[in-house]
Each structure stands twice: as structure tokens, then as C-alpha cells.
C-alpha atoms as a PDB file:
ATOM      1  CA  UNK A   1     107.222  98.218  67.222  1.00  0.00           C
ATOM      2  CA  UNK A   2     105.508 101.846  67.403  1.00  0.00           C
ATOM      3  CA  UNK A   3     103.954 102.397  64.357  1.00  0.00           C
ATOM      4  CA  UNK A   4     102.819 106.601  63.337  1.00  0.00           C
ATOM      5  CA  UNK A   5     100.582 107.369  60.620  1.00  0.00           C
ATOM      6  CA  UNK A   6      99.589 111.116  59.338  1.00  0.00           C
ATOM      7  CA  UNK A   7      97.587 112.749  56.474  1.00  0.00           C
ATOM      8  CA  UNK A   8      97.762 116.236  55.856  1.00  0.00           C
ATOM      9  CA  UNK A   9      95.277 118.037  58.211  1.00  0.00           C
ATOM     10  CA  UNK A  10      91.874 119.585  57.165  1.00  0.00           C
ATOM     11  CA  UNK A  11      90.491 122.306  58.929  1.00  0.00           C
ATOM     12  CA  UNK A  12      86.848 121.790  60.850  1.00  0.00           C
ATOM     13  CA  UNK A  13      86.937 118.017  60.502  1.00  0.00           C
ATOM     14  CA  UNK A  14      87.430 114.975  62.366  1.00  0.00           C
ATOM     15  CA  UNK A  15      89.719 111.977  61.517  1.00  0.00           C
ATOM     16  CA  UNK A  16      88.658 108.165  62.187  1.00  0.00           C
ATOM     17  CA  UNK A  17      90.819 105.138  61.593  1.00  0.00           C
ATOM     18  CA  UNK A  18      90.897 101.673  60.866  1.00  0.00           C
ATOM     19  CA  UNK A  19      93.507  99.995  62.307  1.00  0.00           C
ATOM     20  CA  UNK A  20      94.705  96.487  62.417  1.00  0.00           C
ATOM     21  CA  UNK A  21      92.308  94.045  64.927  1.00  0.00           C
ATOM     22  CA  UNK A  22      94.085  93.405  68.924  1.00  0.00           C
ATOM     23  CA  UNK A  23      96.858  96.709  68.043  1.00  0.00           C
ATOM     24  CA  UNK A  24      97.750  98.044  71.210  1.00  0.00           C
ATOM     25  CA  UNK A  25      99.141 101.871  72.745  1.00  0.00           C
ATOM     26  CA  UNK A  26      96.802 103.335  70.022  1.00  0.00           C
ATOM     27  CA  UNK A  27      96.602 107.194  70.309  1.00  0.00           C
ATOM     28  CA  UNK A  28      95.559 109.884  68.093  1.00  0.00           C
ATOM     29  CA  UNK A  29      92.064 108.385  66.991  1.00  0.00           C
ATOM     30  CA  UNK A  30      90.749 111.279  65.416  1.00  0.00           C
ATOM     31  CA  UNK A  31      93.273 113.074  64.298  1.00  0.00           C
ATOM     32  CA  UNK A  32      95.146 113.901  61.451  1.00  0.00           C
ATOM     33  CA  UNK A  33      98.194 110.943  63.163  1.00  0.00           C
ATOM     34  CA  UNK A  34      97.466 107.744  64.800  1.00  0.00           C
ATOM     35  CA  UNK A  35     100.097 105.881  66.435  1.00  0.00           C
ATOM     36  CA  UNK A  36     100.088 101.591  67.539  1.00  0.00           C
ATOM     37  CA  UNK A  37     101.694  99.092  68.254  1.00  0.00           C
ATOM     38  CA  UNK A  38     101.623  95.503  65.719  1.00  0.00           C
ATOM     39  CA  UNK A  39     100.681  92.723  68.024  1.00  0.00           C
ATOM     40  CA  UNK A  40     102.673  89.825  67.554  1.00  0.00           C
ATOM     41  CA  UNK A  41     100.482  88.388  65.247  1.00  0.00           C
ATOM     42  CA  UNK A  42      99.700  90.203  62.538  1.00  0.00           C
ATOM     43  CA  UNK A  43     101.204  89.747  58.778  1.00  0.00           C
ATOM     44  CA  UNK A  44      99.180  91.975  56.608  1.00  0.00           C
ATOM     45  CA  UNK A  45      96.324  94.168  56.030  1.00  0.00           C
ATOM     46  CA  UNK A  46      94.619  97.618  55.691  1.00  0.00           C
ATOM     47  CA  UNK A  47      94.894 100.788  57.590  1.00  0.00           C
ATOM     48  CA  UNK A  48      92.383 103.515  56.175  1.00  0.00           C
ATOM     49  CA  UNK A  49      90.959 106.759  57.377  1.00  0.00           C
ATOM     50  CA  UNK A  50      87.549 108.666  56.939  1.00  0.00           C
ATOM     51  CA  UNK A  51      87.414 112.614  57.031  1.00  0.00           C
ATOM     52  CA  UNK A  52      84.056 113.855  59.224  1.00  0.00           C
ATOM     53  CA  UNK A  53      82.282 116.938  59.214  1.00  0.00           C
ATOM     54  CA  UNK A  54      78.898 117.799  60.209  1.00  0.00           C
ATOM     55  CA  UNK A  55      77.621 117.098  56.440  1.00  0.00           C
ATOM     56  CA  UNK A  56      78.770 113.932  56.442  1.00  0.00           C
ATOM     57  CA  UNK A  57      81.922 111.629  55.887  1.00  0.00           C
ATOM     58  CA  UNK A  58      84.542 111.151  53.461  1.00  0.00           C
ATOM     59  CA  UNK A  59      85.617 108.313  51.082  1.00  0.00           C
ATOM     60  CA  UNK A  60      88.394 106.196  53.001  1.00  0.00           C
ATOM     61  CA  UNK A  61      91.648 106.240  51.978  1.00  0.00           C
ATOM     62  CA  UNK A  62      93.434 102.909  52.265  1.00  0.00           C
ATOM     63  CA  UNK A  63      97.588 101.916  52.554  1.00  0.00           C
ATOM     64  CA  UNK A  64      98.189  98.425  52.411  1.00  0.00           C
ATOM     65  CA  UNK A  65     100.933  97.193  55.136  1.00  0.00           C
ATOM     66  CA  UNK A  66     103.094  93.804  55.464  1.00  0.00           C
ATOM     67  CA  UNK A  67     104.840  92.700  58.136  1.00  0.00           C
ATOM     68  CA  UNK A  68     108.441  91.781  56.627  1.00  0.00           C
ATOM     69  CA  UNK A  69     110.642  89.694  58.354  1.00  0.00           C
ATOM     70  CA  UNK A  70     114.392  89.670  58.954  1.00  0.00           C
ATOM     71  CA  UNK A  71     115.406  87.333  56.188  1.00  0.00           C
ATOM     72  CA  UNK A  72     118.352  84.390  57.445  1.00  0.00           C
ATOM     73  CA  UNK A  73     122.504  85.825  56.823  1.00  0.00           C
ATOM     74  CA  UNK A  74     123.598  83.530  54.036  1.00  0.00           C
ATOM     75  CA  UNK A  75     126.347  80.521  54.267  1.00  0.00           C
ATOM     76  CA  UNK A  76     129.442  81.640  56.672  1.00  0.00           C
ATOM     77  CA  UNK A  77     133.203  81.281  55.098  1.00  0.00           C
ATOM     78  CA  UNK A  78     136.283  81.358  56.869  1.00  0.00           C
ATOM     79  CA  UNK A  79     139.891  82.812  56.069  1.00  0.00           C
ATOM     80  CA  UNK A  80     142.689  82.763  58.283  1.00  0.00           C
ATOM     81  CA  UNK A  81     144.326  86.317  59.021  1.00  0.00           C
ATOM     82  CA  UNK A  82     146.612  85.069  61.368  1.00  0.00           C
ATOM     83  CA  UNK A  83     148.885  81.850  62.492  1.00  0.00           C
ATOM     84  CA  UNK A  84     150.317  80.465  66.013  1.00  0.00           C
ATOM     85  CA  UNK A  85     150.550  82.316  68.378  1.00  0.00           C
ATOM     86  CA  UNK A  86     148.332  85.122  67.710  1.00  0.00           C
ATOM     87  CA  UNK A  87     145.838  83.277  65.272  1.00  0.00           C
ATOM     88  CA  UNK A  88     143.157  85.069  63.983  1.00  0.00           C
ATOM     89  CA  UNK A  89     140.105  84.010  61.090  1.00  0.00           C
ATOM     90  CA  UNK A  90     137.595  85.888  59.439  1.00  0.00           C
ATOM     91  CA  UNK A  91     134.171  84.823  59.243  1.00  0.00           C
ATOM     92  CA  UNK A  92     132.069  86.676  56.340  1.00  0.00           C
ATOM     93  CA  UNK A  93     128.712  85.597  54.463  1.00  0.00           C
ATOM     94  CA  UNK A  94     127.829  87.572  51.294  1.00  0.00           C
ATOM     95  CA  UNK A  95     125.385  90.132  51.373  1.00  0.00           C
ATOM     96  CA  UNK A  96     123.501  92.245  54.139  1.00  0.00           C
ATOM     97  CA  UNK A  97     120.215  90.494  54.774  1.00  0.00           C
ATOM     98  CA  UNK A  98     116.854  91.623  53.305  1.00  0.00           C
ATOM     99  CA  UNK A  99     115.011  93.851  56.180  1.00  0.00           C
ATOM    100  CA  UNK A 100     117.593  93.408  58.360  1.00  0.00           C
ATOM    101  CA  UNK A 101     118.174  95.994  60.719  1.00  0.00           C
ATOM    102  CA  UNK A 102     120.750  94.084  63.133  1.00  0.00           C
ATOM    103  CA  UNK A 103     122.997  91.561  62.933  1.00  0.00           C
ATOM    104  CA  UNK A 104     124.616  89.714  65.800  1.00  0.00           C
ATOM    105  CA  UNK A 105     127.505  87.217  65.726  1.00  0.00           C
ATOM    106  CA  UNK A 106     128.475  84.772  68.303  1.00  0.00           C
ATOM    107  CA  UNK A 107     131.730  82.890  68.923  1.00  0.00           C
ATOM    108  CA  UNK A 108     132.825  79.382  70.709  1.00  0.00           C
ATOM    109  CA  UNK A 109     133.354  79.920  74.548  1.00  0.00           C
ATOM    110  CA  UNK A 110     137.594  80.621  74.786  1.00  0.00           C
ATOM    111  CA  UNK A 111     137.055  82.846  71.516  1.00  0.00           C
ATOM    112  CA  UNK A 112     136.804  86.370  70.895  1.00  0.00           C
ATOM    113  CA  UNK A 113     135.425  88.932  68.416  1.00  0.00           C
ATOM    114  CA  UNK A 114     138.121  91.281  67.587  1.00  0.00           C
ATOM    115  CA  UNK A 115     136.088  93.460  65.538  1.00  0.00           C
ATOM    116  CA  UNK A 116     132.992  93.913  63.167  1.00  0.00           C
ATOM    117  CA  UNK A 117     130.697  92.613  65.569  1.00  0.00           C
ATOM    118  CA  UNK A 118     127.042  94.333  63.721  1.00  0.00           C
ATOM    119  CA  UNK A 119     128.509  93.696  59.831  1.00  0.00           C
ATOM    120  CA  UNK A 120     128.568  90.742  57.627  1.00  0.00           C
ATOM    121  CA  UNK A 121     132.284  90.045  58.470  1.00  0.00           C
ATOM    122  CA  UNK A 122     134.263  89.488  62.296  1.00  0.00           C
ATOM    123  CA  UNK A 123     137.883  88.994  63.242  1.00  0.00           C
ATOM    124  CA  UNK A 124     138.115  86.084  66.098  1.00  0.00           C
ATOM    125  CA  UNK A 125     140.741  85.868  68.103  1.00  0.00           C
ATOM    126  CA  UNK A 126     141.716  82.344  68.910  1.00  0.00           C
ATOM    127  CA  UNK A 127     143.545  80.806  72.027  1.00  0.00           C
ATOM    128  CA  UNK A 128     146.860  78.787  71.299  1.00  0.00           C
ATOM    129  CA  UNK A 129     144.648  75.776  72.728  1.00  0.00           C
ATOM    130  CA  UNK A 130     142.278  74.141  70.629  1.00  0.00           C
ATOM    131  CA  UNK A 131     138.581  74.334  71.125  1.00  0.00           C
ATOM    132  CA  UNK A 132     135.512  73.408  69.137  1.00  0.00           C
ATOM    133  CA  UNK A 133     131.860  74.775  68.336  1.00  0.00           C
ATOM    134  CA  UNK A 134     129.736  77.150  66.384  1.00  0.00           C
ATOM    135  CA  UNK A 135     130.245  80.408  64.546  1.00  0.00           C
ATOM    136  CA  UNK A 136     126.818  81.817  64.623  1.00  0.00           C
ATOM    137  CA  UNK A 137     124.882  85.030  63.374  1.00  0.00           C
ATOM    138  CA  UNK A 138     121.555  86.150  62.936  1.00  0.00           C
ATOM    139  CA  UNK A 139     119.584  88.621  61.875  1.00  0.00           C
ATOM    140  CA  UNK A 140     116.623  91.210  63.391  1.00  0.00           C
ATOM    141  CA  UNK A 141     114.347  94.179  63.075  1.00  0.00           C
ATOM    142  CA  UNK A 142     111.813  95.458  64.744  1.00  0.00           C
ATOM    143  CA  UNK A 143     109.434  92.692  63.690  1.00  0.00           C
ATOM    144  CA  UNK A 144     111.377  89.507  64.043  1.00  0.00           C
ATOM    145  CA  UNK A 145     114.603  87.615  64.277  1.00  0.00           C
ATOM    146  CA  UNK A 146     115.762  85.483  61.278  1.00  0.00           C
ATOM    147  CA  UNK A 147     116.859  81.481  61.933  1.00  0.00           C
ATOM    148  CA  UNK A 148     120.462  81.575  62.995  1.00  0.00           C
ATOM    149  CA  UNK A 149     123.399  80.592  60.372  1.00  0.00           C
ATOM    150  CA  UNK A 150     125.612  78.376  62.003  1.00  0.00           C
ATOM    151  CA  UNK A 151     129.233  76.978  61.043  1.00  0.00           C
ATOM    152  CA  UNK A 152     131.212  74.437  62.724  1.00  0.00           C
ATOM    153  CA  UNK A 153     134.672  75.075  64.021  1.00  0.00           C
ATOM    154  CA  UNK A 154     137.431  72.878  65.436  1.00  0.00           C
ATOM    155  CA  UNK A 155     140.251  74.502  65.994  1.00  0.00           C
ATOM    156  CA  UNK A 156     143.599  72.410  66.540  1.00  0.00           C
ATOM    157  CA  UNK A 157     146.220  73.659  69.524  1.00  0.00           C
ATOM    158  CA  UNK A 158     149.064  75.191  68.297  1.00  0.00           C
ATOM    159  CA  UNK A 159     151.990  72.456  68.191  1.00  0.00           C
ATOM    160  CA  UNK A 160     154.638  74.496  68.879  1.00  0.00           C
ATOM    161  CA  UNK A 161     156.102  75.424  72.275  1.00  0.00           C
ATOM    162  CA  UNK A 162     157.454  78.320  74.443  1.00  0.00           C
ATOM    163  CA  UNK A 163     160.787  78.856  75.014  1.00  0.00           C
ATOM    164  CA  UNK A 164     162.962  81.667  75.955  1.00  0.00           C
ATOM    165  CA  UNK A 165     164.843  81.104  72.435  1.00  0.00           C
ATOM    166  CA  UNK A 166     161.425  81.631  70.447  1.00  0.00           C
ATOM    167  CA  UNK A 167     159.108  78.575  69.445  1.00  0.00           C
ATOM    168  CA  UNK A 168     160.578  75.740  68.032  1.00  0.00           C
ATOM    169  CA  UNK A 169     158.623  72.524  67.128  1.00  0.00           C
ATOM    170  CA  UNK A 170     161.333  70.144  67.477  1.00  0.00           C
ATOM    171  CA  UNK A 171     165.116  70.190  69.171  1.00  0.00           C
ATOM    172  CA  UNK A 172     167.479  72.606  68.181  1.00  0.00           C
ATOM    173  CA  UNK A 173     170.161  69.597  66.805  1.00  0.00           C
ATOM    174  CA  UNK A 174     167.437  69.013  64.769  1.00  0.00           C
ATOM    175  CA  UNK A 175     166.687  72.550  63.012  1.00  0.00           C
ATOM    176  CA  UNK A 176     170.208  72.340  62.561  1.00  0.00           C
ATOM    177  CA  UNK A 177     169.639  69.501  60.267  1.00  0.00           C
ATOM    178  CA  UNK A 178     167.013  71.859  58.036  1.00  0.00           C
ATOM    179  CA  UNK A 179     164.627  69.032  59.074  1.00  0.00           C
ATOM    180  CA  UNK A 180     161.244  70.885  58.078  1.00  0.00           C
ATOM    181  CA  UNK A 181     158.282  70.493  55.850  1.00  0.00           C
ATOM    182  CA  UNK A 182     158.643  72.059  52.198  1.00  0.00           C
ATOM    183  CA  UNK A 183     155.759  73.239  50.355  1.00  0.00           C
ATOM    184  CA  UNK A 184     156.285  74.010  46.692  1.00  0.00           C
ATOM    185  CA  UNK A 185     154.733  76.534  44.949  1.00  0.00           C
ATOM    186  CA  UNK A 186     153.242  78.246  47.916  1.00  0.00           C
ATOM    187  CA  UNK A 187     151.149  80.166  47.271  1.00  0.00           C
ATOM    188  CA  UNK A 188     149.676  77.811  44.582  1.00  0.00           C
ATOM    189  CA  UNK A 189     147.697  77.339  41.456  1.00  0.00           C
ATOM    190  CA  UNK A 190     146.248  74.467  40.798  1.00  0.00           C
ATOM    191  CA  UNK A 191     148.544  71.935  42.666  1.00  0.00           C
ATOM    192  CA  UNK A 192     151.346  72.038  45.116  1.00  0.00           C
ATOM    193  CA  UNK A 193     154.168  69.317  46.619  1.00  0.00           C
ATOM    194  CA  UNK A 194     154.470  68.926  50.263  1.00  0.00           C
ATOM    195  CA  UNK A 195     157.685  67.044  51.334  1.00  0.00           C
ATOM    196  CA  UNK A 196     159.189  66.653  54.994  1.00  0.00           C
ATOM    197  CA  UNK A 197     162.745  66.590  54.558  1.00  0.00           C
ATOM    198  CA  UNK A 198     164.716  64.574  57.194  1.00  0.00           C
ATOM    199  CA  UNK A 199     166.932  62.166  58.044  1.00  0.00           C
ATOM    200  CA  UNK A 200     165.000  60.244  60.092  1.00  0.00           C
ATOM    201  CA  UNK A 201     163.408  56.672  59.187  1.00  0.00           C
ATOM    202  CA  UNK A 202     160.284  56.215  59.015  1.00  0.00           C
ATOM    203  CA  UNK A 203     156.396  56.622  57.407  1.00  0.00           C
ATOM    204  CA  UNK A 204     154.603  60.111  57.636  1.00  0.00           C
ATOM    205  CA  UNK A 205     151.368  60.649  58.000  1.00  0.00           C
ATOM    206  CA  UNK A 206     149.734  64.339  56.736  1.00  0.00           C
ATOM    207  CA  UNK A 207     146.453  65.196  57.056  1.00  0.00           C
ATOM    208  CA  UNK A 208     145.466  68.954  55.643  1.00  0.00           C
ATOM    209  CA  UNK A 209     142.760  71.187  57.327  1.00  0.00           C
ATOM    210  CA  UNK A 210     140.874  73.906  55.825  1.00  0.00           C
ATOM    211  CA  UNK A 211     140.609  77.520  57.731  1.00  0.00           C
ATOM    212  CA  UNK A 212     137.077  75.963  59.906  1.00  0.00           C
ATOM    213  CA  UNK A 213     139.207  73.092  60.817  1.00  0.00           C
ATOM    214  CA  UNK A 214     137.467  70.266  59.204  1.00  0.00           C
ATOM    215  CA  UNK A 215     139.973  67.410  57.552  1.00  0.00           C
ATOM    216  CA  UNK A 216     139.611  67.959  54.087  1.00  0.00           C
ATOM    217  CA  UNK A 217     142.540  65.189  53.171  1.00  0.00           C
ATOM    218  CA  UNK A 218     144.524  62.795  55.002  1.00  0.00           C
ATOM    219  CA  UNK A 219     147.713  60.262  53.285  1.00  0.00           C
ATOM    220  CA  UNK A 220     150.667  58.982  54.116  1.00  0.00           C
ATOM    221  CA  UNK A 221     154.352  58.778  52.300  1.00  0.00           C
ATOM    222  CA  UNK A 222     157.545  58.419  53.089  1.00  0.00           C
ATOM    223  CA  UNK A 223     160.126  60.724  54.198  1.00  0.00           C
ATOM    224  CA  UNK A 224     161.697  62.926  51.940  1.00  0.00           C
ATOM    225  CA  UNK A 225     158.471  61.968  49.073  1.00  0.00           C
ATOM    226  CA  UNK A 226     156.844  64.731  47.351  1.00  0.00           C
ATOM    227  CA  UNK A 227     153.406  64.784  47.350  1.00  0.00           C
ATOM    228  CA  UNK A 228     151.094  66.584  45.053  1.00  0.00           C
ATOM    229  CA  UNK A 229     148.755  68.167  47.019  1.00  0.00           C
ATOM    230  CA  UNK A 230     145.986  70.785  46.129  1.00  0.00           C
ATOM    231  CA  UNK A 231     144.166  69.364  43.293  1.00  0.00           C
ATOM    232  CA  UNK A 232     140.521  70.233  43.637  1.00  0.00           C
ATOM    233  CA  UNK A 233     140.965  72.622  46.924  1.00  0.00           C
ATOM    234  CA  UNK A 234     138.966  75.848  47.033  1.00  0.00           C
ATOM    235  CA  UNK A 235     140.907  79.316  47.641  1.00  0.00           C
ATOM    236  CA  UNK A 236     141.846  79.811  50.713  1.00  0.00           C
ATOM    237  CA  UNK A 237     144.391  78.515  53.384  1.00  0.00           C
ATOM    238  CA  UNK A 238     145.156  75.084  54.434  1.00  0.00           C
ATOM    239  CA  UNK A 239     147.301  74.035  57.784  1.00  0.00           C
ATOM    240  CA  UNK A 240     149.301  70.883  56.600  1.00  0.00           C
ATOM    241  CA  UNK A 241     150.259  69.158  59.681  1.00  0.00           C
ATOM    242  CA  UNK A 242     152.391  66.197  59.451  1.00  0.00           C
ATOM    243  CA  UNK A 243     153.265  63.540  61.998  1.00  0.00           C
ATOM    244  CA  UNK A 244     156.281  61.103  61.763  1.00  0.00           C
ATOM    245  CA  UNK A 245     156.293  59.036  65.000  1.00  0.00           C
ATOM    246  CA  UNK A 246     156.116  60.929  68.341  1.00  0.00           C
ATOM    247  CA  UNK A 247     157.215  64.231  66.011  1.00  0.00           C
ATOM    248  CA  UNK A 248     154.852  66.647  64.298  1.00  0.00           C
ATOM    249  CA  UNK A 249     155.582  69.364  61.874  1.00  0.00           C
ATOM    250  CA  UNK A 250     152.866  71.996  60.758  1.00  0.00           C
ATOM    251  CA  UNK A 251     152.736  74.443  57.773  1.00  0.00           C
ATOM    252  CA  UNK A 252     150.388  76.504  56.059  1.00  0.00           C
ATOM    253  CA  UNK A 253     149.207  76.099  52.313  1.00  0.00           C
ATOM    254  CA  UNK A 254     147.645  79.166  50.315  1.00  0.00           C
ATOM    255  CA  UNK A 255     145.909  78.166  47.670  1.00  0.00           C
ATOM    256  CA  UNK A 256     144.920  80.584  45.011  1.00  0.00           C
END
């Protein structure tokens, strides 16, 4: 980093400065400005400067300086913005580092940033496939980079398919048959029931996901069973996928 120092100019006298030990590109030695470059090195210390005439020298005049660094971006949440087949989720931490300049945000491989790339919060664009790694960002400034803030993601493939009809997650004989998953109050407060209403035999197993895609619950019941699920989740939204047999129903839980 270029660093420029100045005092007000005197008339018929000379400037010299003390600057910090191994600084490089140093110009203006006296004179009223000096500019140099920090090596790599340095943390802290003293630049002064002595007024000369041909009666003698001044009393130096100090300024303390500190190299600062970019402190780390805080913890990463996620939110989704948008489901199948355009999904989207926001990734935001808190509070715009201290001597931060920069900030730069990376994404799994298959991913995309759809905006806010350079603030504390992105959009990311995710494929209907699923795909795992790291939500990353970190900070800089002229001095230094911070450590970089990481978050795991696993993101499931969306379980519905393409047709020319729409997408559909199971046969149309058995829409007909308002064979679905029911989630009751949704949004919710503190608790919700999750049921999967069909006529079809046999156990189902759910397991509930938060927006990063980590299993926050997994339980079975049978069909047609509510379920009180909910109890102890953090705000946000939930995908509640459940699987009866070769079959598998998804839906999405806001909790408030």
C-alpha cells in the first residue's frame, strides 16, 4: 500500500523524515510530503519529521501508525428465496467487517451468485440437481486478507419431474386422489403437523432439512398420522421431504 504524508510547508527550510525500517518507493525525503510503501512486515511504529535551516533543527513531530487488519465476516445464515425449479437462497452474516475494504464471496462449482457479490448478503442460484460444498467469504484491505468464513451446503435434487403438463411428483390417477403432504399451520408458531394423506399402505419415513441442507430431524409414522413437527426449530424454512416406498413427496415448512 502507498502511503503519503504532508505538513504544512515552511519557507527556507528543509524537511527530514523518519520512516518505518526496510519501507520501500520512498520519495519526497525532504520535503514538506513523503510517500512509501509498508513492507509486509511491519505492525506499528513512529513516523516523525525535523524542520532544518541553517541555524539549526527543529523538535520532531511524531504520528503514531498501526497496521490494522481486515477483521474475519461473522457466522453465514441461509434463507431460501426460492423453490424447485428456479431455487434460490440467501446467504448473509451480520455486520460489515472492521477495516474491511472488500469483501468477496464464493459459491459451490454448479452454483451461481445472482447478485450482491461485494456486500454482506448474495442471492445463489441453484441447479435442479443437487450438489454439495462451501459458501465462503472473506474479507481485505490494503494491508491484509481476513481468515475465510465458511458454511457447508448440501443441496438435495429437486424430486419432481418435467413434463409437458407441468411437474408432477407422482401419477396423475394419483393427484386425482388429493394424495399430498399437509402441513398445518404453515407458516407456524411454535409447532406445526405434517401428515401425508393417502390411500396407500404402508410406513413413511420424513426427514426435515433446514435452508443449508443439513438434516435437522428425521421419524417415521404412518400414513394419514399427524405429526407435530417444529418444536425447537429456528426461523426460517424447512423442506419436509417424505418417502413412502419407491414414492417421495416434498414440501416446504416456514417457521416463524
Amino acid at each position: 500500500m502507498l502511503a503519503v504524508y504532508s505538513i504544512t510547508p515552511v519557507s527556507g527550510v528543509d524537511y527530514f523524515w523518519t520512516i518505518p525500517e526496510f519501507a520501500v518507493d520512498v520519495n519526497g525525503q525532504n520535503s514538506p510530503t513523503v510517500s512509501f510503501r509498508y513492507p509486509s512486515s511491519f505492525t506499528s511504529g513512529t513516523i516523525s519529521v525535523i524542520a532544518i535551516n541553517g541555524c539549526g533543527a527543529s523538535s520532531p513531530r511524531k504520528l503514531s501508525v498501526k497496521k490494522f487488519l481486515a477483521a474475519t465476516p461473522g457466522a453465514i445464515s441461509a434463507l431460501d428465496v426460492n423453490d424447485c425449479p428456479t431455487r434460490q437462497v440467501r446467504y448473509s452474516f451480520s455486520s460489515y467487517p472492521a477495516y474491511a475494504t472488500s469483501l468477496v464471496w464464493t459459491v459451490p462449482a454448479g452454483a451461481s451468485i445472482a447478485s450482491g457479490q461485494g456486500t454482506t448478503n448474495i442471492i445463489v442460484n441453484y441447479p435442479n440437481t443437487g450438489l454439495s460444498g462451501q459458501v465462503s467469504v472473506q474479507s481485505f484491505n490494503d494491508c491484509s486478507a481476513s481468515s475465510v468464513r465458511k458454511l457447508t451446503v448440501n443441496i438435495s435434487a429437486c424430486d419432481f419431474l418435467f413434463s409437458k403438463s407441468g411437474l408432477t411428483n407422482d401419477t396423475k390417477a394419483e393427484q386425482m386422489e388429493n394424495d399430498g403432504i399437509n402441513i398445518y399451520p404453515n407458516p407456524a408458531g411454535a409447532e406445526a403437523r405434517v401428515e401425508w394423506v393417502t390411500k396407500l399402505p404402508g410406513q413413511i419415513t420424513y426427514r426435515i432439512f433446514d435452508a443449508a441442507g443439513k438434516q435437522v430431524t428425521r421419524f417415521t409414522a404412518n400414513p394419514n398420522e399427524p405429526v407435530l413437527i417444529g418444536q425447537g426449530f429456528m426461523p426460517g424454512v424447512y423442506l419436509v421431504e417424505a418417502i413412502q416406498g419407491m414414492r417421495k413427496k416434498t414440501s416446504r415448512l416456514v417457521k416463524l
